[in-house]
PDB file of N, CA and C in Angstrom:
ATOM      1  N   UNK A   1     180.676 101.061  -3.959  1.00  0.00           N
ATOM      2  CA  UNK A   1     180.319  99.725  -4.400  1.00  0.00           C
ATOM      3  C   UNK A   1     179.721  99.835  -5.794  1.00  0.00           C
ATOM      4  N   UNK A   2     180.126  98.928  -6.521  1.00  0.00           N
ATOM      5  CA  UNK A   2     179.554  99.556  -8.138  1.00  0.00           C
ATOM      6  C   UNK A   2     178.233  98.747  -8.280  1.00  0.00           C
ATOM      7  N   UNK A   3     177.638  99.084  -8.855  1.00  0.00           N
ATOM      8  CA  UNK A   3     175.971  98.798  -8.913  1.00  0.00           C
ATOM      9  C   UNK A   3     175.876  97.594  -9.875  1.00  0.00           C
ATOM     10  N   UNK A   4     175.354  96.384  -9.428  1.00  0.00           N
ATOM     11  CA  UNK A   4     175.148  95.332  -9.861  1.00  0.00           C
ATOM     12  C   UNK A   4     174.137  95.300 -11.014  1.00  0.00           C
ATOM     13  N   UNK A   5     173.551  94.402 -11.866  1.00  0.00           N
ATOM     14  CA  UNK A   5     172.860  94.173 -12.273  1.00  0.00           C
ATOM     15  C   UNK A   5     171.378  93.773 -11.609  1.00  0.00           C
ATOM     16  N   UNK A   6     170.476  93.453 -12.460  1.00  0.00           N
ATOM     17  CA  UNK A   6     169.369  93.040 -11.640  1.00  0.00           C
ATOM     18  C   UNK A   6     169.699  91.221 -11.493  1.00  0.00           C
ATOM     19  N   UNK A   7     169.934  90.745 -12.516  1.00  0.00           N
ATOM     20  CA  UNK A   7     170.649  88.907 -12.534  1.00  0.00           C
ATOM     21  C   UNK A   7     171.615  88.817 -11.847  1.00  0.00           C
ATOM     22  N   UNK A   8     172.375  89.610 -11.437  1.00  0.00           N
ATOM     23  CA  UNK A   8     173.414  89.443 -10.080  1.00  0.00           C
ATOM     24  C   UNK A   8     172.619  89.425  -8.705  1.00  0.00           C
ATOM     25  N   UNK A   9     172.093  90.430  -8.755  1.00  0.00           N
ATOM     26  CA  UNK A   9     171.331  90.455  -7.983  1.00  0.00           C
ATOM     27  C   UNK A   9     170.478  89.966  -6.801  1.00  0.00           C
ATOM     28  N   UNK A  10     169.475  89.018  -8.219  1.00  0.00           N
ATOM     29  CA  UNK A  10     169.120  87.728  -7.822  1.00  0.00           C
ATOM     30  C   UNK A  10     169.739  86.568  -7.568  1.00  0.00           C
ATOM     31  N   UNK A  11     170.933  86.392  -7.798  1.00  0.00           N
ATOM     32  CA  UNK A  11     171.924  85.195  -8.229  1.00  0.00           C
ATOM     33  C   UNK A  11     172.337  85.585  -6.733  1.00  0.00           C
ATOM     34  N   UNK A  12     172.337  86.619  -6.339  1.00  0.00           N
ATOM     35  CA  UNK A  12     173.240  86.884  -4.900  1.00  0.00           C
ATOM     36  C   UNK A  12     172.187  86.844  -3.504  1.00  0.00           C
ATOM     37  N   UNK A  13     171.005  87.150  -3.800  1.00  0.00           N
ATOM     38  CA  UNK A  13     170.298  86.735  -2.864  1.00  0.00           C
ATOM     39  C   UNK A  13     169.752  85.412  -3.052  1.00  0.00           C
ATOM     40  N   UNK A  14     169.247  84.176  -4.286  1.00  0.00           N
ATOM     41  CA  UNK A  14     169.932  83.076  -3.990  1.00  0.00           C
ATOM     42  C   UNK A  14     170.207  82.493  -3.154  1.00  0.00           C
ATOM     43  N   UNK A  15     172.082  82.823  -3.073  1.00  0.00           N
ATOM     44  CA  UNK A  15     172.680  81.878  -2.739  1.00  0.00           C
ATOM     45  C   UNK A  15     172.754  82.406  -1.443  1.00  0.00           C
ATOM     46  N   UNK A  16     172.107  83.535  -0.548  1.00  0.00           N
ATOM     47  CA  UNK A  16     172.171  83.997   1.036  1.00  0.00           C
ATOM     48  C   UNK A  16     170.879  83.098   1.411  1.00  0.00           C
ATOM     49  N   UNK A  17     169.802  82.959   0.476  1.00  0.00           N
ATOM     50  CA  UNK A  17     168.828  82.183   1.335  1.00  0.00           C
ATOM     51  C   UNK A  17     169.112  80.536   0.893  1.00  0.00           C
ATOM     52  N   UNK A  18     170.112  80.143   0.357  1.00  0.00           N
ATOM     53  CA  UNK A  18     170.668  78.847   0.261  1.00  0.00           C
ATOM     54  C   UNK A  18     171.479  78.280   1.887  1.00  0.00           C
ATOM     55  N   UNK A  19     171.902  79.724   1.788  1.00  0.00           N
ATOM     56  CA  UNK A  19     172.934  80.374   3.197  1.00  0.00           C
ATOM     57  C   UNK A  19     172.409  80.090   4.464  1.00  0.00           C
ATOM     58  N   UNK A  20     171.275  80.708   4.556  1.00  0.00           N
ATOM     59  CA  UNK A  20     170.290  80.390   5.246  1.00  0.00           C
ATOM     60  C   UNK A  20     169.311  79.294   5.597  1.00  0.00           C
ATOM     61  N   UNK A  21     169.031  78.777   4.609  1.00  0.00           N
ATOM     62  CA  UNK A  21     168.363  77.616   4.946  1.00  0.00           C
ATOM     63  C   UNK A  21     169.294  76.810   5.663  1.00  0.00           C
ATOM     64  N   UNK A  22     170.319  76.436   5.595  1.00  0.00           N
ATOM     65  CA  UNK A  22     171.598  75.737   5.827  1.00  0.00           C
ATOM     66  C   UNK A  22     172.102  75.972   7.060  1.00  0.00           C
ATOM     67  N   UNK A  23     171.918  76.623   7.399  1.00  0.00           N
ATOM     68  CA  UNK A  23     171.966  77.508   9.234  1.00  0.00           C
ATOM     69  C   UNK A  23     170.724  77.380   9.698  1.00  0.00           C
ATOM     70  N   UNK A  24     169.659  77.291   9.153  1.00  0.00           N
ATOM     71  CA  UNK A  24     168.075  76.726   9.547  1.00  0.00           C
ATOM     72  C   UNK A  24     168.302  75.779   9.832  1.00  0.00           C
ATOM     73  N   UNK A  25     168.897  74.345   8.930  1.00  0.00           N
ATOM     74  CA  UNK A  25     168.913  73.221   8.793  1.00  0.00           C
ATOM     75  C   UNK A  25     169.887  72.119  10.237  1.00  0.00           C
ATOM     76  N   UNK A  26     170.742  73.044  10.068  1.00  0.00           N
ATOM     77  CA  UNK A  26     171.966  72.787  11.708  1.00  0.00           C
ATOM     78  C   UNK A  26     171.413  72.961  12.524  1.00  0.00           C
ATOM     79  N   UNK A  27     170.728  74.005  12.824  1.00  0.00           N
ATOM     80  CA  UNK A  27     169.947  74.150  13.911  1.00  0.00           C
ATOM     81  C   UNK A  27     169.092  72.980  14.259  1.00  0.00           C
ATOM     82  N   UNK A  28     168.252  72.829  13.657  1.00  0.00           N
ATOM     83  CA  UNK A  28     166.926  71.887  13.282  1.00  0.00           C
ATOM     84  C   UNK A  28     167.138  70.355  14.496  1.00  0.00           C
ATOM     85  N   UNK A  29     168.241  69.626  14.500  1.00  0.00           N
ATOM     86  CA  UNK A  29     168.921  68.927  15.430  1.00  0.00           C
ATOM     87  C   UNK A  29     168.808  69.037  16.698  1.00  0.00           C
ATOM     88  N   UNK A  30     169.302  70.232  17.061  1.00  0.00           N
ATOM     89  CA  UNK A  30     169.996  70.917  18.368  1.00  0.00           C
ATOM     90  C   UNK A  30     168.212  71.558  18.884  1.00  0.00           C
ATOM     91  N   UNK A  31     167.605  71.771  18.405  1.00  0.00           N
ATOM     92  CA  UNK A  31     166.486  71.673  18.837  1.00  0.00           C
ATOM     93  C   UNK A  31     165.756  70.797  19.368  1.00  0.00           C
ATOM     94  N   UNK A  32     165.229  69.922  18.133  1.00  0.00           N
ATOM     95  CA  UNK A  32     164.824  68.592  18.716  1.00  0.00           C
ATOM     96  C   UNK A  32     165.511  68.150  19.575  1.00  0.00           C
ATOM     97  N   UNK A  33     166.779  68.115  19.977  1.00  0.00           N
ATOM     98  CA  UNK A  33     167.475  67.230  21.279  1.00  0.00           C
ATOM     99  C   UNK A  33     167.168  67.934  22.376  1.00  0.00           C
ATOM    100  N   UNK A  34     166.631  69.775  22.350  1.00  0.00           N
ATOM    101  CA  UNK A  34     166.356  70.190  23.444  1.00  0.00           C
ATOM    102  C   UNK A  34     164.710  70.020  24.029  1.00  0.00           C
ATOM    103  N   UNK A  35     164.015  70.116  23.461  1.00  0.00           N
ATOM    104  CA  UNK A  35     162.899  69.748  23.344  1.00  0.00           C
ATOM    105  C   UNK A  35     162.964  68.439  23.984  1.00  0.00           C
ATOM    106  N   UNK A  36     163.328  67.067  23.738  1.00  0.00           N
ATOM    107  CA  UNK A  36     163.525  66.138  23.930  1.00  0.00           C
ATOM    108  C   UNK A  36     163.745  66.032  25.257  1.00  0.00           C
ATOM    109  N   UNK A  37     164.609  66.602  25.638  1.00  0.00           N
ATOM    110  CA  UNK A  37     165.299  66.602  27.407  1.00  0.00           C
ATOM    111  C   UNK A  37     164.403  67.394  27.679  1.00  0.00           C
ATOM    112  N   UNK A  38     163.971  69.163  27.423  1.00  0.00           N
ATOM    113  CA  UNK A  38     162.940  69.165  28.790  1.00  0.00           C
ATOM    114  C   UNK A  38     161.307  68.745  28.540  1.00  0.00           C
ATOM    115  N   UNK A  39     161.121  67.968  27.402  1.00  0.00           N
ATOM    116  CA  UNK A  39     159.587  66.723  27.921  1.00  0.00           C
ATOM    117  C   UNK A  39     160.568  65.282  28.790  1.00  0.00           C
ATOM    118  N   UNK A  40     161.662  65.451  28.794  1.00  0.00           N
ATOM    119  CA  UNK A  40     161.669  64.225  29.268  1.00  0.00           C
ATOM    120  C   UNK A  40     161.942  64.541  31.174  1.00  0.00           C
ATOM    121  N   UNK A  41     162.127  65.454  31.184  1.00  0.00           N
ATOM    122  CA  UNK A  41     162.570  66.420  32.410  1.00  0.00           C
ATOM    123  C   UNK A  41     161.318  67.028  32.568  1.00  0.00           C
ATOM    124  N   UNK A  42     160.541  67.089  32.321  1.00  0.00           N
ATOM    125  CA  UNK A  42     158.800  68.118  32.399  1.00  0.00           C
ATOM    126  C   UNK A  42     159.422  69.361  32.986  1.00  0.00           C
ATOM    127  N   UNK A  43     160.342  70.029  31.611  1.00  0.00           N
ATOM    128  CA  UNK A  43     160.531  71.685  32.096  1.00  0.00           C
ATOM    129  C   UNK A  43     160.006  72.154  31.006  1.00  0.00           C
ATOM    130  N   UNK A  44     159.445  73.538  31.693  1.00  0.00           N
ATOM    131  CA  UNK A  44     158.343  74.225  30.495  1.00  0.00           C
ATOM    132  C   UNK A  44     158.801  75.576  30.178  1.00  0.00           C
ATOM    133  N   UNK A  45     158.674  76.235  29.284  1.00  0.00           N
ATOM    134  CA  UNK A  45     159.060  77.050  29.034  1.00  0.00           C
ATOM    135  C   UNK A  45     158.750  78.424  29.684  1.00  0.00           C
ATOM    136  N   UNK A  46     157.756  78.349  30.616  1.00  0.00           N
ATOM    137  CA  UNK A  46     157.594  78.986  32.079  1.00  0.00           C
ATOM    138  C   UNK A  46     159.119  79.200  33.270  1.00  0.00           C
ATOM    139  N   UNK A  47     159.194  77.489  33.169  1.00  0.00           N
ATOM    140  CA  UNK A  47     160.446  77.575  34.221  1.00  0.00           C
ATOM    141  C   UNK A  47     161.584  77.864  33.679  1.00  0.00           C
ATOM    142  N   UNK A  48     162.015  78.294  32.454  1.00  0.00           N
ATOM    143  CA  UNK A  48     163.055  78.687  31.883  1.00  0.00           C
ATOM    144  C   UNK A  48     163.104  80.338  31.707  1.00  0.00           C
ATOM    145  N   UNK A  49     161.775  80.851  31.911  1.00  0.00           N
ATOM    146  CA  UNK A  49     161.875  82.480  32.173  1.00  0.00           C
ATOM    147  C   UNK A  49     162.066  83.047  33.439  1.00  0.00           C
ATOM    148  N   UNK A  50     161.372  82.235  34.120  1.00  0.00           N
ATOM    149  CA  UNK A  50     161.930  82.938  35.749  1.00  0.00           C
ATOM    150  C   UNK A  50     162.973  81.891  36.321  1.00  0.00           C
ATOM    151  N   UNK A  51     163.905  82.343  36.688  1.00  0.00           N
ATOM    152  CA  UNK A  51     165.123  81.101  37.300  1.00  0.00           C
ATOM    153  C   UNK A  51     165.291  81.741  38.767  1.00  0.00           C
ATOM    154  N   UNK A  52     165.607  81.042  39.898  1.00  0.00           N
ATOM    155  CA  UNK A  52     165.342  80.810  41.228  1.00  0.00           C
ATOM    156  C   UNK A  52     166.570  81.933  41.464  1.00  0.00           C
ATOM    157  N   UNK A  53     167.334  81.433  40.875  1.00  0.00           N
ATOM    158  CA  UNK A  53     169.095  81.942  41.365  1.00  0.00           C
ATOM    159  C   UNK A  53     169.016  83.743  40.909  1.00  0.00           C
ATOM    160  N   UNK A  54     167.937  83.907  39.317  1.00  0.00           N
ATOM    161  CA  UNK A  54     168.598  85.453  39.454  1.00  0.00           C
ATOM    162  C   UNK A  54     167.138  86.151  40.167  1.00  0.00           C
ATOM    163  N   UNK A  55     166.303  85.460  40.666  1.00  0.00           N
ATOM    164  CA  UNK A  55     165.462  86.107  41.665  1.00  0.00           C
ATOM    165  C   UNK A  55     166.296  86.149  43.279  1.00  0.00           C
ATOM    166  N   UNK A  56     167.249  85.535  43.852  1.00  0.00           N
ATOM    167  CA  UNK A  56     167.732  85.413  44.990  1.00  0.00           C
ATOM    168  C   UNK A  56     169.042  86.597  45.139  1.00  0.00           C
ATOM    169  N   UNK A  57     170.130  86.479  44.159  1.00  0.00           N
ATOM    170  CA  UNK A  57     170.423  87.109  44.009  1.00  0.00           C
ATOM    171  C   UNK A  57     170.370  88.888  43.114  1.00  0.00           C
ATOM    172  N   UNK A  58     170.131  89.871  44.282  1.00  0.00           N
ATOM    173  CA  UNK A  58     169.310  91.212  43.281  1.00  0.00           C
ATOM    174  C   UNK A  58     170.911  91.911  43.902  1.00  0.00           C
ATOM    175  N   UNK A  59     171.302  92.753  42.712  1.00  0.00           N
ATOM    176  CA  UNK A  59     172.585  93.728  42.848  1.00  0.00           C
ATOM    177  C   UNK A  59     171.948  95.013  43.396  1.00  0.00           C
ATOM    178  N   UNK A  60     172.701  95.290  44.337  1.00  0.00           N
ATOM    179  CA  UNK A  60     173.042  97.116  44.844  1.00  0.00           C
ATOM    180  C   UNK A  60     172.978  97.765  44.035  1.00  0.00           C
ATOM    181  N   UNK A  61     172.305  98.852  43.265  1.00  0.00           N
ATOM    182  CA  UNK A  61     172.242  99.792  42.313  1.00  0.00           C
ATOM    183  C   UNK A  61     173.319 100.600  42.827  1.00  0.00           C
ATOM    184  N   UNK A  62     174.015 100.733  43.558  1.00  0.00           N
ATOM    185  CA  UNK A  62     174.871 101.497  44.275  1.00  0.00           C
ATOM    186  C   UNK A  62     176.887 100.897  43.985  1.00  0.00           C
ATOM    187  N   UNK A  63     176.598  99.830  44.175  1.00  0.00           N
ATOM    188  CA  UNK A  63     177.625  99.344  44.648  1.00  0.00           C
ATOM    189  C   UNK A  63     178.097  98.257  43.451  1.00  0.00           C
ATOM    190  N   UNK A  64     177.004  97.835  43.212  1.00  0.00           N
ATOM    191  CA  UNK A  64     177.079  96.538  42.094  1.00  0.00           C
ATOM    192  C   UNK A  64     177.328  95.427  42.798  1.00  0.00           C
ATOM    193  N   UNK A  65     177.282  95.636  44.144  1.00  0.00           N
ATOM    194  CA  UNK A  65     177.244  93.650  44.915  1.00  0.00           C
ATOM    195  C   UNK A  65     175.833  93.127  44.920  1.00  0.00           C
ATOM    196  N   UNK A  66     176.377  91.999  45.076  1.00  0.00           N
ATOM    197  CA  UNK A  66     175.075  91.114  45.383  1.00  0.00           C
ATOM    198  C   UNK A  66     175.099  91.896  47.078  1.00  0.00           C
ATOM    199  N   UNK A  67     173.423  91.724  46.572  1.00  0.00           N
ATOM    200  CA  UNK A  67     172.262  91.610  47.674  1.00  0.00           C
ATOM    201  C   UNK A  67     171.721  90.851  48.491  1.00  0.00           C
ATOM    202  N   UNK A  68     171.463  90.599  49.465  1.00  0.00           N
ATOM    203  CA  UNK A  68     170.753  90.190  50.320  1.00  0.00           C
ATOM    204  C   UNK A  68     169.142  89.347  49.981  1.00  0.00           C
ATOM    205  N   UNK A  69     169.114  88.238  49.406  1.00  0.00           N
ATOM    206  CA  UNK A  69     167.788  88.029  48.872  1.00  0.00           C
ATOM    207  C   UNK A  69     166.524  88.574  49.669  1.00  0.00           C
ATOM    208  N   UNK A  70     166.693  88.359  51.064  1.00  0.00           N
ATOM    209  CA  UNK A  70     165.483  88.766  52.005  1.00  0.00           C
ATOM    210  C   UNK A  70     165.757  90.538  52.067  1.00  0.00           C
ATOM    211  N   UNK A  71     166.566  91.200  51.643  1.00  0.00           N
ATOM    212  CA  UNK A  71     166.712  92.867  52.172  1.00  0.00           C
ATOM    213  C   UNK A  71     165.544  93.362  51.461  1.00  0.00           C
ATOM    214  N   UNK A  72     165.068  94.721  52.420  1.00  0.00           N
ATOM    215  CA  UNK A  72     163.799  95.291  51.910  1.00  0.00           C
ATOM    216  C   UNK A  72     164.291  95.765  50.249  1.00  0.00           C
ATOM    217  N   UNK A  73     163.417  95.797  49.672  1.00  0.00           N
ATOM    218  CA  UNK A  73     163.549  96.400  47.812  1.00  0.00           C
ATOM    219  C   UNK A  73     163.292  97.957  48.377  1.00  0.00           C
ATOM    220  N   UNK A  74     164.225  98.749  47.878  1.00  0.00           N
ATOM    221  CA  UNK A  74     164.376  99.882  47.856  1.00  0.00           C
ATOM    222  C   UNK A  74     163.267 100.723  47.209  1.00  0.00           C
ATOM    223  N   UNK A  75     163.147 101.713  48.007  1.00  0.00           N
ATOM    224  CA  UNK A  75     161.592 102.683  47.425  1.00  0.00           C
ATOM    225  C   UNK A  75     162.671 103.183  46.098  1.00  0.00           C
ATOM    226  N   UNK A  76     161.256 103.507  45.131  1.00  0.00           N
ATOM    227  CA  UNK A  76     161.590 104.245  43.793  1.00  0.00           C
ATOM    228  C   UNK A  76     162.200 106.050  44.172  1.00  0.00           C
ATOM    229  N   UNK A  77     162.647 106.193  43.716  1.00  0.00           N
ATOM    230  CA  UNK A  77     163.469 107.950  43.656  1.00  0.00           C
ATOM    231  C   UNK A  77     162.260 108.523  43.817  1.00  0.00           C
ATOM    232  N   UNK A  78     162.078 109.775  44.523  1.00  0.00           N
ATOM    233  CA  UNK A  78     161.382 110.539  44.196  1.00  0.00           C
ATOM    234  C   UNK A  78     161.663 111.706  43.602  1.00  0.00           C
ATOM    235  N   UNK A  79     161.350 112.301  42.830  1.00  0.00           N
ATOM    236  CA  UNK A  79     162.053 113.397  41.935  1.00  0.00           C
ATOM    237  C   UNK A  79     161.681 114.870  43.013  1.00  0.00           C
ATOM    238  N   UNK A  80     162.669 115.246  43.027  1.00  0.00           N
ATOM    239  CA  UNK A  80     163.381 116.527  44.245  1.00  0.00           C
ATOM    240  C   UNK A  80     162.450 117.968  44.145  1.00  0.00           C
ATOM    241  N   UNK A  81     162.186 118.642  44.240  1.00  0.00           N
ATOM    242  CA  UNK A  81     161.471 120.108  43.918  1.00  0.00           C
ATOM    243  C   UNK A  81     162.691 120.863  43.461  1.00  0.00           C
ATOM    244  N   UNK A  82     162.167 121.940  42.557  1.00  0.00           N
ATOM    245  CA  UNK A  82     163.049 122.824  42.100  1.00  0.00           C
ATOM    246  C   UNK A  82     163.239 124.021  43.153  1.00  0.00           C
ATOM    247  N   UNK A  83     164.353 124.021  44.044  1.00  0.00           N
ATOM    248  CA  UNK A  83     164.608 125.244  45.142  1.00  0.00           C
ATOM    249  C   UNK A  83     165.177 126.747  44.154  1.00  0.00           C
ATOM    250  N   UNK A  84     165.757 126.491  43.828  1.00  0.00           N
ATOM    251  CA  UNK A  84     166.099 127.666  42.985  1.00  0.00           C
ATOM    252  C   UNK A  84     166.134 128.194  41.104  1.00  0.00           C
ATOM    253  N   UNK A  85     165.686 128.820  40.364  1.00  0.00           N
ATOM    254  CA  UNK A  85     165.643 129.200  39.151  1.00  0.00           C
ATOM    255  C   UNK A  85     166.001 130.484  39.020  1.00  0.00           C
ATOM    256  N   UNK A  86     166.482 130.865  37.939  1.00  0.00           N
ATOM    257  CA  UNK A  86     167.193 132.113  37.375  1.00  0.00           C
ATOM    258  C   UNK A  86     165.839 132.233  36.207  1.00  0.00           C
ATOM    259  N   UNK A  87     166.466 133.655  35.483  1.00  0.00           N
ATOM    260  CA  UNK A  87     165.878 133.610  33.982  1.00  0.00           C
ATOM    261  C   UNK A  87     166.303 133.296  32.695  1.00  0.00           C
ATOM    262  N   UNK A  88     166.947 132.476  32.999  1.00  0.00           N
ATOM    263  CA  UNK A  88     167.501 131.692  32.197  1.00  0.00           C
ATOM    264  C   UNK A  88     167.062 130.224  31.718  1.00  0.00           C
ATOM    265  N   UNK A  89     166.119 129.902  33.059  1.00  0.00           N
ATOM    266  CA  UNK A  89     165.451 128.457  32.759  1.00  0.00           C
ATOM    267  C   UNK A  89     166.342 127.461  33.371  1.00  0.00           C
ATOM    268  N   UNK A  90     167.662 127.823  33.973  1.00  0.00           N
ATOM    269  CA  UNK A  90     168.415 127.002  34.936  1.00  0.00           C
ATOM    270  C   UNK A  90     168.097 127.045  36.144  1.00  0.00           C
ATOM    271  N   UNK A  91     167.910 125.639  36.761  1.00  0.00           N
ATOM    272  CA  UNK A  91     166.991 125.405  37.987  1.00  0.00           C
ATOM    273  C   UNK A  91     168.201 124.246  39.023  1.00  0.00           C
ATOM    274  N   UNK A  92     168.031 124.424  40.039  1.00  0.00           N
ATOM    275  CA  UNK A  92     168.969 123.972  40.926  1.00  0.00           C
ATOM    276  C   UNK A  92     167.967 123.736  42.261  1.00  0.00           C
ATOM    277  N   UNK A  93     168.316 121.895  42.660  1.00  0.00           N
ATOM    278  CA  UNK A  93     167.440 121.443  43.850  1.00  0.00           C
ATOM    279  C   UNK A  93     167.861 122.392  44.799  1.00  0.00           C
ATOM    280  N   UNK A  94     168.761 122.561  45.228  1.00  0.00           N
ATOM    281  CA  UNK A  94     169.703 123.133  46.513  1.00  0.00           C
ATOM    282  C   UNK A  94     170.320 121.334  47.299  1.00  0.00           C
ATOM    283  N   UNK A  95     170.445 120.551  46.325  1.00  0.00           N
ATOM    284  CA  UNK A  95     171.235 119.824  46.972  1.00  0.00           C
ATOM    285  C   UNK A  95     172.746 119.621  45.894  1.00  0.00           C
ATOM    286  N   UNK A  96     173.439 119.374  46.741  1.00  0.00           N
ATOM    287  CA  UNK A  96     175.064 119.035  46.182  1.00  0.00           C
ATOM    288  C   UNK A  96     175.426 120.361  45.958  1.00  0.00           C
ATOM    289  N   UNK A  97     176.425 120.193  45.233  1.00  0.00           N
ATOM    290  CA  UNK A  97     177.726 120.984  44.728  1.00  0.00           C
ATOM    291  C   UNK A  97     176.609 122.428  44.116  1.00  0.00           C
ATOM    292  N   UNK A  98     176.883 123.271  44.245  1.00  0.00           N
ATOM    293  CA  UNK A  98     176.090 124.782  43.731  1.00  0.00           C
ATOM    294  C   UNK A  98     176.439 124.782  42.276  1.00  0.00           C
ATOM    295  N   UNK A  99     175.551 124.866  41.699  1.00  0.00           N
ATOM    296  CA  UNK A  99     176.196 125.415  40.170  1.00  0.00           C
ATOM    297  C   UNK A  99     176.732 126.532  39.641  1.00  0.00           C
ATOM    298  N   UNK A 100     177.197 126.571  38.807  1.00  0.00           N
ATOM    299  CA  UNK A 100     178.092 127.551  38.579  1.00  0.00           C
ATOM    300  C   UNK A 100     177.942 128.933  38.257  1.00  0.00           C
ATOM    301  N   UNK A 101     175.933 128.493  37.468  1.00  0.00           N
ATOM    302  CA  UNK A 101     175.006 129.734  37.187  1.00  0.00           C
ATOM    303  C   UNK A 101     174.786 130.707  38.685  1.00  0.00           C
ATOM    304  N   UNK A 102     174.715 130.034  39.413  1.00  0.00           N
ATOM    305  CA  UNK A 102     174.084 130.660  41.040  1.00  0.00           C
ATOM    306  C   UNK A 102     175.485 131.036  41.561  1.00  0.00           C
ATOM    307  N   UNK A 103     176.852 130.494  41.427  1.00  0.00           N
ATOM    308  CA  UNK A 103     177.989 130.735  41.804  1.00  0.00           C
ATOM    309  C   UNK A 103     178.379 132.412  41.446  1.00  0.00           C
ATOM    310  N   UNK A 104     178.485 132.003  40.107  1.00  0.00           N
ATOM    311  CA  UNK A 104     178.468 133.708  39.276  1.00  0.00           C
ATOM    312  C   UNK A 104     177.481 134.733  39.300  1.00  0.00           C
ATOM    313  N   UNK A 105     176.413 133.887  39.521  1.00  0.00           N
ATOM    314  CA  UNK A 105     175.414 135.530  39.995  1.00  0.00           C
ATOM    315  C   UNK A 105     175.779 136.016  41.952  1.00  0.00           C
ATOM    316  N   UNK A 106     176.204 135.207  42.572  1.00  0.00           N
ATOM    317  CA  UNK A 106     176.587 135.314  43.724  1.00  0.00           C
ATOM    318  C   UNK A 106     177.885 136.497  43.332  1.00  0.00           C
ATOM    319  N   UNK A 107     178.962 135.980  42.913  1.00  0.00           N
ATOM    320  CA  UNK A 107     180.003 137.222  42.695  1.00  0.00           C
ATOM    321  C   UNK A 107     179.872 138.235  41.776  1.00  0.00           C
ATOM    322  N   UNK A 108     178.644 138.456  41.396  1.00  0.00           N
ATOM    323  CA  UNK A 108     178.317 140.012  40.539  1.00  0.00           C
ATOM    324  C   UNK A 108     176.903 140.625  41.484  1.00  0.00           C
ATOM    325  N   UNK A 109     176.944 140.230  43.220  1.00  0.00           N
ATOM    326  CA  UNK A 109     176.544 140.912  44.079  1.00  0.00           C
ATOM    327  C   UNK A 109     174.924 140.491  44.514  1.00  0.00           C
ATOM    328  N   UNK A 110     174.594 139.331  43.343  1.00  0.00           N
ATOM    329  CA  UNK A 110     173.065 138.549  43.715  1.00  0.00           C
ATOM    330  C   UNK A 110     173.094 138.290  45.027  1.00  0.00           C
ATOM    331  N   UNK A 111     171.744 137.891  45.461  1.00  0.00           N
ATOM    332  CA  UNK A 111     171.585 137.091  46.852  1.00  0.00           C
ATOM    333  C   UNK A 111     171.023 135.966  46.066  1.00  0.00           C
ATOM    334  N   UNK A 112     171.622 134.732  46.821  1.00  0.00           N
ATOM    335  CA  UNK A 112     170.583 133.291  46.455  1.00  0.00           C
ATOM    336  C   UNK A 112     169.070 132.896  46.571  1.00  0.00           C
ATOM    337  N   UNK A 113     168.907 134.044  47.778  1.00  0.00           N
ATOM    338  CA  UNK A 113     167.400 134.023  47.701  1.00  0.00           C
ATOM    339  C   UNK A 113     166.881 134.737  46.688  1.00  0.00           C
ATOM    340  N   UNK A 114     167.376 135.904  45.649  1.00  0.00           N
ATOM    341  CA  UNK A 114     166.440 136.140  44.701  1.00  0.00           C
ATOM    342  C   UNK A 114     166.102 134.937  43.652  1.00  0.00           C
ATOM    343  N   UNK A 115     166.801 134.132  43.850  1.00  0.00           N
ATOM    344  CA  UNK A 115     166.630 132.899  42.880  1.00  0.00           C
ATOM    345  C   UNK A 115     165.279 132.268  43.461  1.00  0.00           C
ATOM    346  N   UNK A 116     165.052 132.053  44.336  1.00  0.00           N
ATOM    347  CA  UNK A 116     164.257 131.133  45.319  1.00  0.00           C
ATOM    348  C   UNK A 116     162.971 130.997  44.674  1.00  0.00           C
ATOM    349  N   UNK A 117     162.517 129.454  44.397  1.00  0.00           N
ATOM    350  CA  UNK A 117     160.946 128.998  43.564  1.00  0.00           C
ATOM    351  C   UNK A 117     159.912 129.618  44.981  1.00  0.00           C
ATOM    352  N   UNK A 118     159.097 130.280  44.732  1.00  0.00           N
ATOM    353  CA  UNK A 118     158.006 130.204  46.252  1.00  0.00           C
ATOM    354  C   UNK A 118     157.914 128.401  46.015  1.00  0.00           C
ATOM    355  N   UNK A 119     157.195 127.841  47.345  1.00  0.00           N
ATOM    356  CA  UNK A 119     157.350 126.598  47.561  1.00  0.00           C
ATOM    357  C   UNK A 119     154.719 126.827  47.679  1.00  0.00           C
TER     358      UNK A 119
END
């Protein structure tokens, strides 16, 4: 981009806050008419942050369906203990699929228990 002057410059920011005001100004309308309806409706800007419908409906973190409004809320994760570590600083719960670090020390004659965290 070739480097403007400093009078371009200004001439160009200008005409963005000309730009702007002008998109301020449209707006300005569409406000007042909202304002308007909820004093004339006594809705407050309270009842426009919490809405009934996305408190009733809560999604399955699982599944992505809707939920059950009355189903118990699911306990938070609890984070797992470390069952096994190498010296390497690779650590494995002992749940799921084995990794590949504990796989390969298994076929160069390891036992899995030398890995084992004392508990």
């Amino acid at each position: 981009m070739p480097r403007l002057s400093t009078e371009a410059l200004k001439a160009r920011i200008a005409a963005l806050q000309k730009q702007l005001a002008a998109v301020e100004n449209s707006k300005a309308p569409a406000v007042r008419k909202v304002r308007a309806l909820m004093k004339k409706l006594g809705v407050t800007m309270a009842d426009l942050a919490e809405t009934p419908t996305a408190k009733a409906v809560k999604r399955d973190s699982r599944r992505g369906r809707p939920r059950k409004a009355d189903a118990a809320p699911r306990k938070p994760a609890t984070k797992i203990p470390v069952k096994y570590r190498d010296a390497n600083g690779n650590a494995w719960t002992g749940r799921g699929k084995s990794p590949t670090w504990i796989l390969e020390a298994e076929r160069t004659g390891k036992s899995r228990e030398e890995f084992r965290v004392p508990q």
